[in-house]
Protein backbone atom coordinates (compact mmCIF):
# COMPACT_ATOMS: atom_id res chain seq x y z
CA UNK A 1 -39.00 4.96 -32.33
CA UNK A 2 -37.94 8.05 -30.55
CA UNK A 3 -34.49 8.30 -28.64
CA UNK A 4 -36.20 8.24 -25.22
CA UNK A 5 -38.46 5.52 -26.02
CA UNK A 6 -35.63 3.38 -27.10
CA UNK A 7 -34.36 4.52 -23.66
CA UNK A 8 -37.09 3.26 -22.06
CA UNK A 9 -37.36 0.16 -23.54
CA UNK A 10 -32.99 -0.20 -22.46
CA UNK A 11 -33.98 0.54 -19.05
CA UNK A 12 -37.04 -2.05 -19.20
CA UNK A 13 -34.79 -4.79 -20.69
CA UNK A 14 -31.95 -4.33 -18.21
CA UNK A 15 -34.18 -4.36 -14.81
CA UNK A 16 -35.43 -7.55 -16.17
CA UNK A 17 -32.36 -9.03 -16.68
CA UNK A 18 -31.23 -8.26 -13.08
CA UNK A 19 -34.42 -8.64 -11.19
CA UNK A 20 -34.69 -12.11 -12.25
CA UNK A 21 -31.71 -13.14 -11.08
CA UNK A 22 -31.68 -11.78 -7.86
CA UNK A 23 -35.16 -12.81 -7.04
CA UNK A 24 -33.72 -16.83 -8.15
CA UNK A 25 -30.95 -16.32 -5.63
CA UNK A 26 -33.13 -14.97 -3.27
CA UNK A 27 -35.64 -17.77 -3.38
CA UNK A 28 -32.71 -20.43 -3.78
CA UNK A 29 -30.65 -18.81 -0.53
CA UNK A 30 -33.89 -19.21 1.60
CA UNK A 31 -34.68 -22.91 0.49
CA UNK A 32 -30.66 -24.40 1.55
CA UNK A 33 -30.53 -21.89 5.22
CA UNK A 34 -32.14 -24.93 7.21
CA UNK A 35 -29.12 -25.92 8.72
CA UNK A 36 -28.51 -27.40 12.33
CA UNK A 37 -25.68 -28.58 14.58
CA UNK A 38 -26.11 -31.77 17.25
CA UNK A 39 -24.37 -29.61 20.22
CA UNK A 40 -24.67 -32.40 23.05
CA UNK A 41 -26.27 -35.51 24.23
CA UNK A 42 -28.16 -36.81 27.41
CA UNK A 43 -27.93 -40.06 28.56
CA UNK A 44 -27.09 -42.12 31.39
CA UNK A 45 -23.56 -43.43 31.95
CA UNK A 46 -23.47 -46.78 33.55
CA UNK A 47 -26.91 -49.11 32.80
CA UNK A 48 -27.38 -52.78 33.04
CA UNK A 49 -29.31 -55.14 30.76
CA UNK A 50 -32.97 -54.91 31.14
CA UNK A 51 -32.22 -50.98 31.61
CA UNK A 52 -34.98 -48.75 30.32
CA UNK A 53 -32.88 -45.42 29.20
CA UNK A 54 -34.04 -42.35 28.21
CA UNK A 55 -31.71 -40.46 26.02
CA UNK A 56 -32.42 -36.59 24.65
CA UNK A 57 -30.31 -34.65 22.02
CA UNK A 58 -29.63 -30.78 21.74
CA UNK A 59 -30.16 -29.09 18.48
CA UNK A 60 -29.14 -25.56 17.75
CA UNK A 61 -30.32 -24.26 14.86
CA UNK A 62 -27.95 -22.55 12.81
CA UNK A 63 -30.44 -21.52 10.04
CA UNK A 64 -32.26 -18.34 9.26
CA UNK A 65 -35.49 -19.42 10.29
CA UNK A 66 -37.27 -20.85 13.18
CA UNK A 67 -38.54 -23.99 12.63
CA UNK A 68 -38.81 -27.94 14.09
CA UNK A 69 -36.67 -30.59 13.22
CA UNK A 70 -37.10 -34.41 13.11
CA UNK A 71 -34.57 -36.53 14.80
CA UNK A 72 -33.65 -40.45 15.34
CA UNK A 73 -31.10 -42.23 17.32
CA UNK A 74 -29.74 -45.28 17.30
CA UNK A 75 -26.78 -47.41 19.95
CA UNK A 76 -24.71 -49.91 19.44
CA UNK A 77 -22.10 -51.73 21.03
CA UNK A 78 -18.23 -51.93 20.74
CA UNK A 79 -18.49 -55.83 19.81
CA UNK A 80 -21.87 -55.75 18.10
CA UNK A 81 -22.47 -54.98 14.38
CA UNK A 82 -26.62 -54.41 14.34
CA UNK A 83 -27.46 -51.15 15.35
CA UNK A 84 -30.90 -50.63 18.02
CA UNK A 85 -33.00 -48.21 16.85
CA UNK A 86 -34.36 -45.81 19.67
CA UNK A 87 -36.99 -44.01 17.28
CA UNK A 88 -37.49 -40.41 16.33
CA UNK A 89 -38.86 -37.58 18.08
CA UNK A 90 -39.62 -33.64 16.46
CA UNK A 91 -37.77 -30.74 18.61
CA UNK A 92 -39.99 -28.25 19.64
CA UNK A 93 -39.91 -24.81 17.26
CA UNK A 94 -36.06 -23.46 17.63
CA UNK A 95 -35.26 -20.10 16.66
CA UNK A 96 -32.50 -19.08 14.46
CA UNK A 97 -29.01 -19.30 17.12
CA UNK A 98 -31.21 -20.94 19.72
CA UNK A 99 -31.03 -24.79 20.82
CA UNK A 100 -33.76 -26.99 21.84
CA UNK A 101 -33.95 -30.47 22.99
CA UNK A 102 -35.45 -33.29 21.31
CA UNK A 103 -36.16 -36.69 23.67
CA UNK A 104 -36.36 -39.62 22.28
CA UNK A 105 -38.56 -43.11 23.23
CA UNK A 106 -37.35 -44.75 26.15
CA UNK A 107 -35.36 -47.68 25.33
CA UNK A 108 -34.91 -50.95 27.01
CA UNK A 109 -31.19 -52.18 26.48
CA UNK A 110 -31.48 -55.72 25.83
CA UNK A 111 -31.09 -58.87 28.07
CA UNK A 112 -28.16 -60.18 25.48
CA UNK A 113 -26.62 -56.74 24.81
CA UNK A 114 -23.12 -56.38 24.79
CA UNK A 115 -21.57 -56.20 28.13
CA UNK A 116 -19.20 -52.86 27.73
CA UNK A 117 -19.00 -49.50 25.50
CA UNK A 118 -22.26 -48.55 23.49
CA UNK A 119 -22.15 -45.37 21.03
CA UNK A 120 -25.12 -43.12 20.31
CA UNK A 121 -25.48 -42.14 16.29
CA UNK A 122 -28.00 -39.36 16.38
CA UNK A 123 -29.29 -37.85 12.66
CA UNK A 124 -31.34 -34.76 12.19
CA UNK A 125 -33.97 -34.58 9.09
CA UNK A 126 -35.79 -31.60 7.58
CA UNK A 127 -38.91 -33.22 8.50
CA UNK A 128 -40.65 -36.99 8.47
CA UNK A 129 -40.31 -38.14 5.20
CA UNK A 130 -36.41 -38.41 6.06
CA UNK A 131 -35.55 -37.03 2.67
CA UNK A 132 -33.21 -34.19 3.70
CA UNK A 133 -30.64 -34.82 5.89
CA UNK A 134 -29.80 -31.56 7.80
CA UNK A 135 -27.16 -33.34 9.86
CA UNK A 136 -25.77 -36.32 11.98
CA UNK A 137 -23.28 -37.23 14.34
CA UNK A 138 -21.61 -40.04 16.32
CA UNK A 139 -21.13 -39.49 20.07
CA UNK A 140 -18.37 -42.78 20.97
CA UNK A 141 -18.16 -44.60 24.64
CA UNK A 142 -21.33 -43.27 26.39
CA UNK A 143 -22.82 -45.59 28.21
CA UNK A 144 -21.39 -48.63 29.41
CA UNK A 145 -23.43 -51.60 29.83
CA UNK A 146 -22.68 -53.79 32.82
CA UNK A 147 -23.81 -57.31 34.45
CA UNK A 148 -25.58 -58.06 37.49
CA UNK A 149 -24.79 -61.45 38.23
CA UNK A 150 -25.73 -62.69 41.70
CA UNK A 151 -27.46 -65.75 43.31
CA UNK A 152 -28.99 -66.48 46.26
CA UNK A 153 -27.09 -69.25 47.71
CA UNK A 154 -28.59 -69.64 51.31
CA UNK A 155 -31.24 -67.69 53.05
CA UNK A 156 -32.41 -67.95 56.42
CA UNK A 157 -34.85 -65.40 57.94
CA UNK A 158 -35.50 -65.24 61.48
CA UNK A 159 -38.59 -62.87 62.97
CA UNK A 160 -38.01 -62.00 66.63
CA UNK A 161 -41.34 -60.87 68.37
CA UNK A 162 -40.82 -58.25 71.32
């Protein structure tokens, strides 16, 4: 083997060696980038039992790439220990810095739900299979379910003609 081919086969062998790994990286730095960050919630403040609510999340993505997320959210009250499941929604396609919203089923709080301070738990998946969680987060004290409690103890109604 000549000098030069031995060269050649150096050169060969060492732009193997670092190709490889930098293509690896490359490919494993794209597949962890989906990333995203719960930046506020929607909801209303005061509801009463037999409520139907609508809540809706914002998600920024904080990734590299634009894509959709899948989201759920669940309430539950300061004296309660089951947590209501409000269901899951997909965000429309968010670009890389941008935020979208993501609005989930309306839910009906229930006739024997706890009369004070309810906290919304929202989580953010990858996608439907619920397999990655991107991330999640716990927004305390935002509604407050009250009582209506009245009854009709008399009535009298009296029509006057002209």
């Amino acid at each position: 083997m000549s000098v030069d081919s031995f060269k050649l086969v150096i050169v060969v062998i060492l732009v193997s060696i670092l190709t490889v790994p930098l293509f690896a990286q490359k490919q494993f730095a794209q597949a962890s980038e989906v990333r995203a960050e719960i930046v506020g919630l929607s909801s209303p403040v005061k509801v009463y039992r037999g409520s139907v609510i609508r809540v809706t999340a914002s998600i920024k993505n904080t990734g590299t790439e634009t894509r959709t997320f899948y989201a759920g959210a669940s309430i539950i009250g300061e004296g309660e220990t089951t947590w209501k499941n409000f269901g899951d929604a997909t965000t429309p396609s968010i670009g890389p810095g941008s935020t979208g919203s993501v609005t989930f089923p309306d839910y009906t709080i229930p006739s024997d739900a706890y009369i004070g301070y309810h906290g919304i738990y929202v989580k953010v998946w990858t996608d439907s299979t619920k397999s990655t969680v991107v991330t999640d987060r716990w927004f305390e004290k935002v509604i407050i379910v009250g009582s209506i409690s009245a009854e009709i103890v008399d009535l009298t109604i009296t029509v006057i003609k002209p």
